[in-house]
Structure formats: C-alpha cells, structure tokens
C-alpha atoms as a PDB file:
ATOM      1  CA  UNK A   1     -16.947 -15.783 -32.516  1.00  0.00           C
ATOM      2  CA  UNK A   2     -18.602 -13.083 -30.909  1.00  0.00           C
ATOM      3  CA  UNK A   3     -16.341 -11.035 -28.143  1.00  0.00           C
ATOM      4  CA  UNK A   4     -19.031  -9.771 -25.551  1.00  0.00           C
ATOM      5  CA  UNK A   5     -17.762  -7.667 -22.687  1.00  0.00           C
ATOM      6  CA  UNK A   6     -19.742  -7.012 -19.623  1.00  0.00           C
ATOM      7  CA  UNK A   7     -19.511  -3.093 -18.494  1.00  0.00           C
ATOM      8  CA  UNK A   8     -21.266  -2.735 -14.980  1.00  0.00           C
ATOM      9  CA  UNK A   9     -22.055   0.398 -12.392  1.00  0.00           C
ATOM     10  CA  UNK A  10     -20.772  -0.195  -8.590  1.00  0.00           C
ATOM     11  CA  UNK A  11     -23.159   1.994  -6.487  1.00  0.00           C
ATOM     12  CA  UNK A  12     -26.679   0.963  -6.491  1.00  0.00           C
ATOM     13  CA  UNK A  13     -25.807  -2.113  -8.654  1.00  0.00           C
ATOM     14  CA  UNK A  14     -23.490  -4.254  -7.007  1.00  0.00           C
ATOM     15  CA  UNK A  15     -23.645  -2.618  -3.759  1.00  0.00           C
ATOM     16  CA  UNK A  16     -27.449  -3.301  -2.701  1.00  0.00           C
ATOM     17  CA  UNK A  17     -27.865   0.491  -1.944  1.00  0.00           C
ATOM     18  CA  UNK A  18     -26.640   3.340  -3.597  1.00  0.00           C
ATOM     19  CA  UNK A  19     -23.569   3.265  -0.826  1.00  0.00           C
ATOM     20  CA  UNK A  20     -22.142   6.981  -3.031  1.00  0.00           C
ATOM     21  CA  UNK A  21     -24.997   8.946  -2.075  1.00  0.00           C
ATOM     22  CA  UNK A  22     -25.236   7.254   1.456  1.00  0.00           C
ATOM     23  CA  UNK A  23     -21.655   8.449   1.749  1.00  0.00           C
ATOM     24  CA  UNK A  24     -22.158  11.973   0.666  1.00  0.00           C
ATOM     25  CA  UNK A  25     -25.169  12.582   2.695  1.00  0.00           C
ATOM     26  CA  UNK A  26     -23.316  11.394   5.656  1.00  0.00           C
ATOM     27  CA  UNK A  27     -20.006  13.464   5.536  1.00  0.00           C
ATOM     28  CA  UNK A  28     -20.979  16.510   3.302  1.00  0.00           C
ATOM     29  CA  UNK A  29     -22.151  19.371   4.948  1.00  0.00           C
ATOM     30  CA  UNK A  30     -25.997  18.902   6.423  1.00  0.00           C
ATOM     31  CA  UNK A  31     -28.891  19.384   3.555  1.00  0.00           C
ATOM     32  CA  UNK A  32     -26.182  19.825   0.437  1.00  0.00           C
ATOM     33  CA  UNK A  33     -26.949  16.389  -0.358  1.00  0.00           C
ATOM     34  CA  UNK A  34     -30.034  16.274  -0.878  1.00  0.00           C
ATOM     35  CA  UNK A  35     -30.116  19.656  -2.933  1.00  0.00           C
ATOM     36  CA  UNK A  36     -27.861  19.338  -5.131  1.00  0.00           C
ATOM     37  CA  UNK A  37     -28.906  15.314  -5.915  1.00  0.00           C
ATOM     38  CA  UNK A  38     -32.180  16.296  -6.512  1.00  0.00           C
ATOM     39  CA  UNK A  39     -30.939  18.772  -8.806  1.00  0.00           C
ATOM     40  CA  UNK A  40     -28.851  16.215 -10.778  1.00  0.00           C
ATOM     41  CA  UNK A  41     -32.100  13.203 -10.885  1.00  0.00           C
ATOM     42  CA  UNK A  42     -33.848  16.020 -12.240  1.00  0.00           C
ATOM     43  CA  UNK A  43     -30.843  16.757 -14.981  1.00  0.00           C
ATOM     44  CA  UNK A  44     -31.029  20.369 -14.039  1.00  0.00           C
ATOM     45  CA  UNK A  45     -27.321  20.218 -12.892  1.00  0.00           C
ATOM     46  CA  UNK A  46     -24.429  18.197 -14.174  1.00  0.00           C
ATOM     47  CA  UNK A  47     -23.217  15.318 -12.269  1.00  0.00           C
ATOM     48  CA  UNK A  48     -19.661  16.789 -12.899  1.00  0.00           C
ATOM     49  CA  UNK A  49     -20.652  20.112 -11.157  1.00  0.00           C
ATOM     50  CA  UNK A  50     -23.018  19.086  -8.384  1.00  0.00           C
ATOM     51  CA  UNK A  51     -20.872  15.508  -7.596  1.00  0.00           C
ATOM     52  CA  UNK A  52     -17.816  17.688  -7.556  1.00  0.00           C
ATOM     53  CA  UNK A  53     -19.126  20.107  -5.398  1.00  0.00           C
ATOM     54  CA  UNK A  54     -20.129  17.754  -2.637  1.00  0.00           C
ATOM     55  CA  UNK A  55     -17.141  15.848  -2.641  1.00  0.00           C
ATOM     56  CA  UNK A  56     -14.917  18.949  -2.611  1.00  0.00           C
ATOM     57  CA  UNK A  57     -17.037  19.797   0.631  1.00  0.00           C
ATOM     58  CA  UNK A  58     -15.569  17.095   2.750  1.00  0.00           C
ATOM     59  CA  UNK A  59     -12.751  17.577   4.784  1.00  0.00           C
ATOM     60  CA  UNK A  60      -9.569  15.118   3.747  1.00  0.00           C
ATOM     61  CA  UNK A  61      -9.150  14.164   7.612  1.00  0.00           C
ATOM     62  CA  UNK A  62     -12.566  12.118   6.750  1.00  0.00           C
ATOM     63  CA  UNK A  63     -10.424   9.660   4.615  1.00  0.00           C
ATOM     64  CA  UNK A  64     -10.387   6.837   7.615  1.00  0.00           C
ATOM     65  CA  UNK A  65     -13.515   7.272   8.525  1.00  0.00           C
ATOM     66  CA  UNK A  66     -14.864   6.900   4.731  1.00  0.00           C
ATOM     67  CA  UNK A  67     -12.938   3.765   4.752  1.00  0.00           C
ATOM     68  CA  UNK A  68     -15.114   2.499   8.097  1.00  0.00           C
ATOM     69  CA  UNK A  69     -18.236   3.732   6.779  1.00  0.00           C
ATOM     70  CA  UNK A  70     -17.589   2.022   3.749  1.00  0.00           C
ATOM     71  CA  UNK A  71     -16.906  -1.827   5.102  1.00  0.00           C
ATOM     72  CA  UNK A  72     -20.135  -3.113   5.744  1.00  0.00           C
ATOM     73  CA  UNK A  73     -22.034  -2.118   2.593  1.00  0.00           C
ATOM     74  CA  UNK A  74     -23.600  -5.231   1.173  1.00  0.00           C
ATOM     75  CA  UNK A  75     -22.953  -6.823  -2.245  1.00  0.00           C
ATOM     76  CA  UNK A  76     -26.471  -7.690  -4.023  1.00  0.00           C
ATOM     77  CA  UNK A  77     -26.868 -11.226  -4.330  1.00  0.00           C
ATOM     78  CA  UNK A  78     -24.973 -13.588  -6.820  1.00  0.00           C
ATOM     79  CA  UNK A  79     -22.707 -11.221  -8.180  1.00  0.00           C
ATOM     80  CA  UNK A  80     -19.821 -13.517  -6.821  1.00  0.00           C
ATOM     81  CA  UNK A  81     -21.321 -16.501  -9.244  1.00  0.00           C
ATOM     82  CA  UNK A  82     -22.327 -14.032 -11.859  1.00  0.00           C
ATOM     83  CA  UNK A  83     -18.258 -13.762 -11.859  1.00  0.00           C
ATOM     84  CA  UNK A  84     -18.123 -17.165 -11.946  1.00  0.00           C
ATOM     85  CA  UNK A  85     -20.245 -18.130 -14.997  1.00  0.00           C
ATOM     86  CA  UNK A  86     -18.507 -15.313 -16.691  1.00  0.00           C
ATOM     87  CA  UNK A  87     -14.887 -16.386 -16.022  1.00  0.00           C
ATOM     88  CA  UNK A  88     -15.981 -19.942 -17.449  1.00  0.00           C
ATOM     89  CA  UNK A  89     -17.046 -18.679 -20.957  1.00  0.00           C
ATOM     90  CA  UNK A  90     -13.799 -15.836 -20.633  1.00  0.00           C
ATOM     91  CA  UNK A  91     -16.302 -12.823 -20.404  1.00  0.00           C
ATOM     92  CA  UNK A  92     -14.469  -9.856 -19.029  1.00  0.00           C
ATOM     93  CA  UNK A  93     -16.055  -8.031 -16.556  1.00  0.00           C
ATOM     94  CA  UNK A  94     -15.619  -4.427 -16.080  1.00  0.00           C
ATOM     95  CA  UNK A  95     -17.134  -2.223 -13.163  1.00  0.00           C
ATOM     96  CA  UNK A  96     -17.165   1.658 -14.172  1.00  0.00           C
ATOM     97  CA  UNK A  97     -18.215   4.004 -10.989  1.00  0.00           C
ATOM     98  CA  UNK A  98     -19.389   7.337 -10.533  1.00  0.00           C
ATOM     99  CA  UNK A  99     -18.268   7.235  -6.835  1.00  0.00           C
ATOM    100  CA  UNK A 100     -14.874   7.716  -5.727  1.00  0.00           C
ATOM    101  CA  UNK A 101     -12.112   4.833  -5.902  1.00  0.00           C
ATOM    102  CA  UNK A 102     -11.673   4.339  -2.270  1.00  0.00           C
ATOM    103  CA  UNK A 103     -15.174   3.275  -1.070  1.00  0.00           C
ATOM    104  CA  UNK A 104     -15.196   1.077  -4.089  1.00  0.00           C
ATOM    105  CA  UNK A 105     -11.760  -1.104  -3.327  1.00  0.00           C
ATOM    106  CA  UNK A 106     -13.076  -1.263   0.124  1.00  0.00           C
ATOM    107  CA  UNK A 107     -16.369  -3.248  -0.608  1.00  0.00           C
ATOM    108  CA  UNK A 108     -14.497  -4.932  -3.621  1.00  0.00           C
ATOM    109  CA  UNK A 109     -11.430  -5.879  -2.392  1.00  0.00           C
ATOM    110  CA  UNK A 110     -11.816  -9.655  -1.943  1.00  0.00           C
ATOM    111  CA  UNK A 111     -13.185  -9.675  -6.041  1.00  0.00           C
ATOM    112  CA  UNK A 112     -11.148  -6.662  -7.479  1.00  0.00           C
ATOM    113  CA  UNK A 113      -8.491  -9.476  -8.592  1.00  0.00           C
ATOM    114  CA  UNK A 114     -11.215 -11.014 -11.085  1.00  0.00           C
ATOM    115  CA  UNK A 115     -12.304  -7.471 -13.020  1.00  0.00           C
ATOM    116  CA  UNK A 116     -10.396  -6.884 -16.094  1.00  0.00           C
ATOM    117  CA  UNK A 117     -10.783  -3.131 -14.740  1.00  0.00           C
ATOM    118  CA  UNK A 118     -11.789  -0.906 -12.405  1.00  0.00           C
ATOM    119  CA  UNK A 119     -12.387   2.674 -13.025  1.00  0.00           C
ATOM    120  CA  UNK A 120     -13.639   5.455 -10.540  1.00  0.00           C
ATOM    121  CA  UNK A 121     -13.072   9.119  -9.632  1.00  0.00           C
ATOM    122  CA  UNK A 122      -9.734   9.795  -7.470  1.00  0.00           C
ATOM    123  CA  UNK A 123      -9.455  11.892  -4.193  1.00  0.00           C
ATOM    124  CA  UNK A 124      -6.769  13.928  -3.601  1.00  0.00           C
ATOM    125  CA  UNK A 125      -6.055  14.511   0.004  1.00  0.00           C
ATOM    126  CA  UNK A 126      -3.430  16.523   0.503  1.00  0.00           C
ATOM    127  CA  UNK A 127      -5.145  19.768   1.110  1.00  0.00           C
ATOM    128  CA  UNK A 128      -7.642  20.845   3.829  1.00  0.00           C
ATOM    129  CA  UNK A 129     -10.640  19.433   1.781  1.00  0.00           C
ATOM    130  CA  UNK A 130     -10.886  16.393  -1.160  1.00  0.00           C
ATOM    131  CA  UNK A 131      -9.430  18.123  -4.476  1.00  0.00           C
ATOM    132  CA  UNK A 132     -11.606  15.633  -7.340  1.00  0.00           C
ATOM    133  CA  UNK A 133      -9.425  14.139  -9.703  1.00  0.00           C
ATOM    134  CA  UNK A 134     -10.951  11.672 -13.247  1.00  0.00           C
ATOM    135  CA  UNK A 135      -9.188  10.266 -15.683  1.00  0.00           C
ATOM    136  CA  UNK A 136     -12.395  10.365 -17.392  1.00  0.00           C
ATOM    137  CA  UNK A 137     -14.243  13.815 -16.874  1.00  0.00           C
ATOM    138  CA  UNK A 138     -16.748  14.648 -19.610  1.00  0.00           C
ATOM    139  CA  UNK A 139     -19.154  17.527 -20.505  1.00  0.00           C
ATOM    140  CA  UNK A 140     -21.649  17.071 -18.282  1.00  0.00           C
ATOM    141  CA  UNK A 141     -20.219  13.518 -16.212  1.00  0.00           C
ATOM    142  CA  UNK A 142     -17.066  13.026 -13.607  1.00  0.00           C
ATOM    143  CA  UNK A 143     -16.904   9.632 -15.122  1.00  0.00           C
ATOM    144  CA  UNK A 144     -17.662   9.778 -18.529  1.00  0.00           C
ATOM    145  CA  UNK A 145     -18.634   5.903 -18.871  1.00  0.00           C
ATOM    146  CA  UNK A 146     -18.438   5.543 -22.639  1.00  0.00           C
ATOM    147  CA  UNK A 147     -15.132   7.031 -22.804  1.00  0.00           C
ATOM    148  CA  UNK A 148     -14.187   4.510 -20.891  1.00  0.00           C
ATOM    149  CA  UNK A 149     -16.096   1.431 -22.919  1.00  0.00           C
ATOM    150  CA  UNK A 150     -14.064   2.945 -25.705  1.00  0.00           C
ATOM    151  CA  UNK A 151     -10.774   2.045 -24.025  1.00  0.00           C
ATOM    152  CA  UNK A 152     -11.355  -1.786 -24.456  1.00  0.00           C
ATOM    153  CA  UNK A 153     -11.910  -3.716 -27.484  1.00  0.00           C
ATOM    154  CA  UNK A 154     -15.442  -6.123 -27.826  1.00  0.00           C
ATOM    155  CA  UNK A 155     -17.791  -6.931 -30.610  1.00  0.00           C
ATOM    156  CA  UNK A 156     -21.330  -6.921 -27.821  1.00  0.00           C
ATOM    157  CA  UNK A 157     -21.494  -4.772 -24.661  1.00  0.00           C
ATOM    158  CA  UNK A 158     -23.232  -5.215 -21.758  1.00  0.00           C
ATOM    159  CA  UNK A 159     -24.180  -2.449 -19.484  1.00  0.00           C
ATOM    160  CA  UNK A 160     -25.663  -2.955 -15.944  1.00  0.00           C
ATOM    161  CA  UNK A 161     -26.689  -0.004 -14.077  1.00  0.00           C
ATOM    162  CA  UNK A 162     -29.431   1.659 -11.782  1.00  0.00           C
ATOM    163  CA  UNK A 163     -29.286   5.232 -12.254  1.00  0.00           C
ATOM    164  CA  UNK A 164     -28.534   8.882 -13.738  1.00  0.00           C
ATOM    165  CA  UNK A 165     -24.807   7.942 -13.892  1.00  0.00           C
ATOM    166  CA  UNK A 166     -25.304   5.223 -15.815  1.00  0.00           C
ATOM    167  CA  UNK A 167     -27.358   6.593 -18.211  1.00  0.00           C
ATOM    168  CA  UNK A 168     -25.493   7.120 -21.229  1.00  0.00           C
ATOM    169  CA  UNK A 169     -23.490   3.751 -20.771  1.00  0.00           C
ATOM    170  CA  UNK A 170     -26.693   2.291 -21.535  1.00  0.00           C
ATOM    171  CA  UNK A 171     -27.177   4.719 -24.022  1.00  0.00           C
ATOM    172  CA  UNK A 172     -24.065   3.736 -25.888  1.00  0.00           C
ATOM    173  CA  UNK A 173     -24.487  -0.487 -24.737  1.00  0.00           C
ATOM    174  CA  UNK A 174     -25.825  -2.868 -27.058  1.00  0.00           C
ATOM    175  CA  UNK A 175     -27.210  -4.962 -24.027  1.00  0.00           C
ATOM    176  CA  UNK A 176     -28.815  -3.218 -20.964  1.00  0.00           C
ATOM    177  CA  UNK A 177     -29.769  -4.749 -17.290  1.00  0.00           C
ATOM    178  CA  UNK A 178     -31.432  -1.964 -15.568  1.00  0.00           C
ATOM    179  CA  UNK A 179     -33.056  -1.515 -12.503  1.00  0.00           C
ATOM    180  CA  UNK A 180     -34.551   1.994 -10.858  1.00  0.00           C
ATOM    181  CA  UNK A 181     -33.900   5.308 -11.853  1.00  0.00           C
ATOM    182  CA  UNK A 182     -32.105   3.785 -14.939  1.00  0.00           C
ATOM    183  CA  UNK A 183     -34.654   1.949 -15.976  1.00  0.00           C
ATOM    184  CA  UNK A 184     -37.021   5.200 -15.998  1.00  0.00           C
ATOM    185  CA  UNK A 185     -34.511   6.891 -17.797  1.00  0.00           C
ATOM    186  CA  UNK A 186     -34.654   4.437 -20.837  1.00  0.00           C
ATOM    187  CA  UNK A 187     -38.460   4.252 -20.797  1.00  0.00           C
ATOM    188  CA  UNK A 188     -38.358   7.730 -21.423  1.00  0.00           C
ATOM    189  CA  UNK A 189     -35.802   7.429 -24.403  1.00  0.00           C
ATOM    190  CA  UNK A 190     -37.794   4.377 -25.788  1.00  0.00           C
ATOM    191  CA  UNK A 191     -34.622   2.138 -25.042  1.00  0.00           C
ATOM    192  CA  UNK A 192     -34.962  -1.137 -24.830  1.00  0.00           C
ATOM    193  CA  UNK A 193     -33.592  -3.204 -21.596  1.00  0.00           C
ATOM    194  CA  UNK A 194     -33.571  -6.207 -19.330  1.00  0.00           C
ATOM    195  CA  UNK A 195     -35.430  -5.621 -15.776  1.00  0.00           C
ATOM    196  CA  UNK A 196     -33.378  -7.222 -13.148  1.00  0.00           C
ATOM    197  CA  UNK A 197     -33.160  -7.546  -9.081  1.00  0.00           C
ATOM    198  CA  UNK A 198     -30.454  -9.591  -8.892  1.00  0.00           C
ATOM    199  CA  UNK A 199     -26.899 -10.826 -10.332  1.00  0.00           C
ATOM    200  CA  UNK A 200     -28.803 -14.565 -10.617  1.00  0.00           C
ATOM    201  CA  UNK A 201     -31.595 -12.589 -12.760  1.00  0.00           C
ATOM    202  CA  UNK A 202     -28.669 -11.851 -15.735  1.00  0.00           C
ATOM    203  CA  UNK A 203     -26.859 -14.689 -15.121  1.00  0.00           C
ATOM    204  CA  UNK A 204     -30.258 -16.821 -16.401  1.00  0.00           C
ATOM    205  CA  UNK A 205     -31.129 -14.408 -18.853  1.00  0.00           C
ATOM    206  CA  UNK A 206     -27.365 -14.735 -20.194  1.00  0.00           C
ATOM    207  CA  UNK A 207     -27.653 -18.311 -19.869  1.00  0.00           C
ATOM    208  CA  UNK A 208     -30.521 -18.525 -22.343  1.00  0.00           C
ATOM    209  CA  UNK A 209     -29.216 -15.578 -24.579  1.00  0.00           C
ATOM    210  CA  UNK A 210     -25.813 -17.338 -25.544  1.00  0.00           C
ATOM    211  CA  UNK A 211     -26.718 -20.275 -26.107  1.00  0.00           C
END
C-alpha cells in the first residue's frame, strides 16, 4: 500500500497572508524589507543571505511583541478538516517554514499536537539583536525544505506551498498544490501542479485522487 506523506509551507499557505514578510516589514528597520524581498522574488539574492539579514536586524527585546503581532493571523479555511480527513486515512502531515519557529507555534498552537513535525528557523535572543539559528541551512535557503523531506520515510509526497521558499520542495514533491508566486515559479520550470485557494480545494481533489 502506498505511504503518502503530506509536506506543507506555513506562511502564505496556512496562514491566509504571508504573516513572515508582514512580520519583517513591521519590526525590521524601515524600507529593508522591501529591498531585500524584492531582491530574493527576483532570485538575485539568496533567501539564506537576505532572510538572515533582516531577521538579524531586529532587536531581541522585540520577542513579546512578535508574539502579539503574531496572535491574530488567520488560518485559511478548512485546514482544521483537511487535518481531519488526513488523520482518518493515517496521512502524516508535516508543515516545513521558512519563517521563524515562534510566530509559527503561536498561530499553530491549538493544531501543533496533530503534525507529525514541525520545522522552522530558531531565534536566538540572548544578544542585543536575533542571532539566526537552522537545523536545516542550505546553499542558497535558511530552511532547506528537501533536506528536511529526506528526514522522513514515504513512498508519494505532497507539497503545498505559495512561494519562492517553497520552490524546490515542489521541485523535489511528487504531488504539488500551489497557489501565487509558487505557482509562477513552476510554470516557468514546466512543472506540473494542482491550483488551489483553499484547504477544502485539496481535500476534494485528494478525495477523488485516492480513491
């Protein structure tokens, strides 16, 4: 029997707007933001470097207010019942961020108990300013998602993602929900995917593609 394992992004993707970027708009230093993340869409700088660099530009005292700012980012819709209908066929569910650990078990924390795993970049906080610290730094990514994928054992993979950090998940993914700036990506690689709005979109489509 096949072993399928679902793989998805946080920011963007199960948060109804890319709550990361929000985040580092609001507490980096004015205009860095939107330099340096124009500079990574446009794959002229590494999301290693340029995420780095903005989170390394926040002062650790922000650490409670991060935690405020993060509470009342939306979930987009049915990814509680997308849990659901993969808990009752025993479909593990992993969620693989780009964005930093905190803001994600704040908006998670009621579902983190029902992921196999969570994975996401570390602050330290001990210094004047947030020090980065990955488990999973690549070449060019903070959170080299396929490194991770490799950690777990499946026989399908499903990635769900919206943008430049989930690119080569998708890449690597034998299944692919994309949405966005992801979805641009893969036209442009001639990969194929699943368009989707909403957690009930790949519930349906999973629905009719295991049975």
């Amino acid at each position: 029997m096949q072993k399928p394992i679902v793989f998805s992004d946080f920011d963007g993707t199960i948060t109804l707007h890319d709550t990361f970027v929000e985040l580092l708009k609001a507490f980096s230093p004015p205009g860095l933001a939107e330099e340096l993340m124009s500079q990574m869409y446009a794959q002229t700088l590494t999301l290693r470097d340029g995420v780095t660099q903005l989170l390394e530009s926040i002062p650790s005292d922000q650490v409670l207010n991060i935690i405020e700012f993060s509470k009342p980012h939306p979930i987009r819709s049915g990814f509680p019942e997308f849990l659901d209908f993969l808990e009752a066929r025993n479909v593990p569910c992993v969620v693989v961020s780009g964005g930093i650990r905190l803001m994600v078990e704040t908006v998670l924390a009621d579902l983190k108990p029902r992921l196999l795993g969570l994975h996401a970049v570390d602050l330290d906080t001990t210094g004047e300013y947030f020090k980065v610290n990955s488990a999973h730094v690549g070449d060019t990514e903070l959170m080299a998602k396929v490194d991770v994928m490799s950690n777990y054992e499946f026989d399908q993979s499903i990635a769900i993602g919206d943008s430049i950090t989930d690119f080569k998940m998708a890449m690597a993914a034998d299944l692919v929900f994309a949405r966005d700036r992801l979805a641009k990506y893969l036209d442009e690689q001639g990969k194929d995917y699943v368009a989707w709005n909403d957690f009930f979109d790949i519930r349906d489509y999973l629905i009719q593609h295991w049975s």
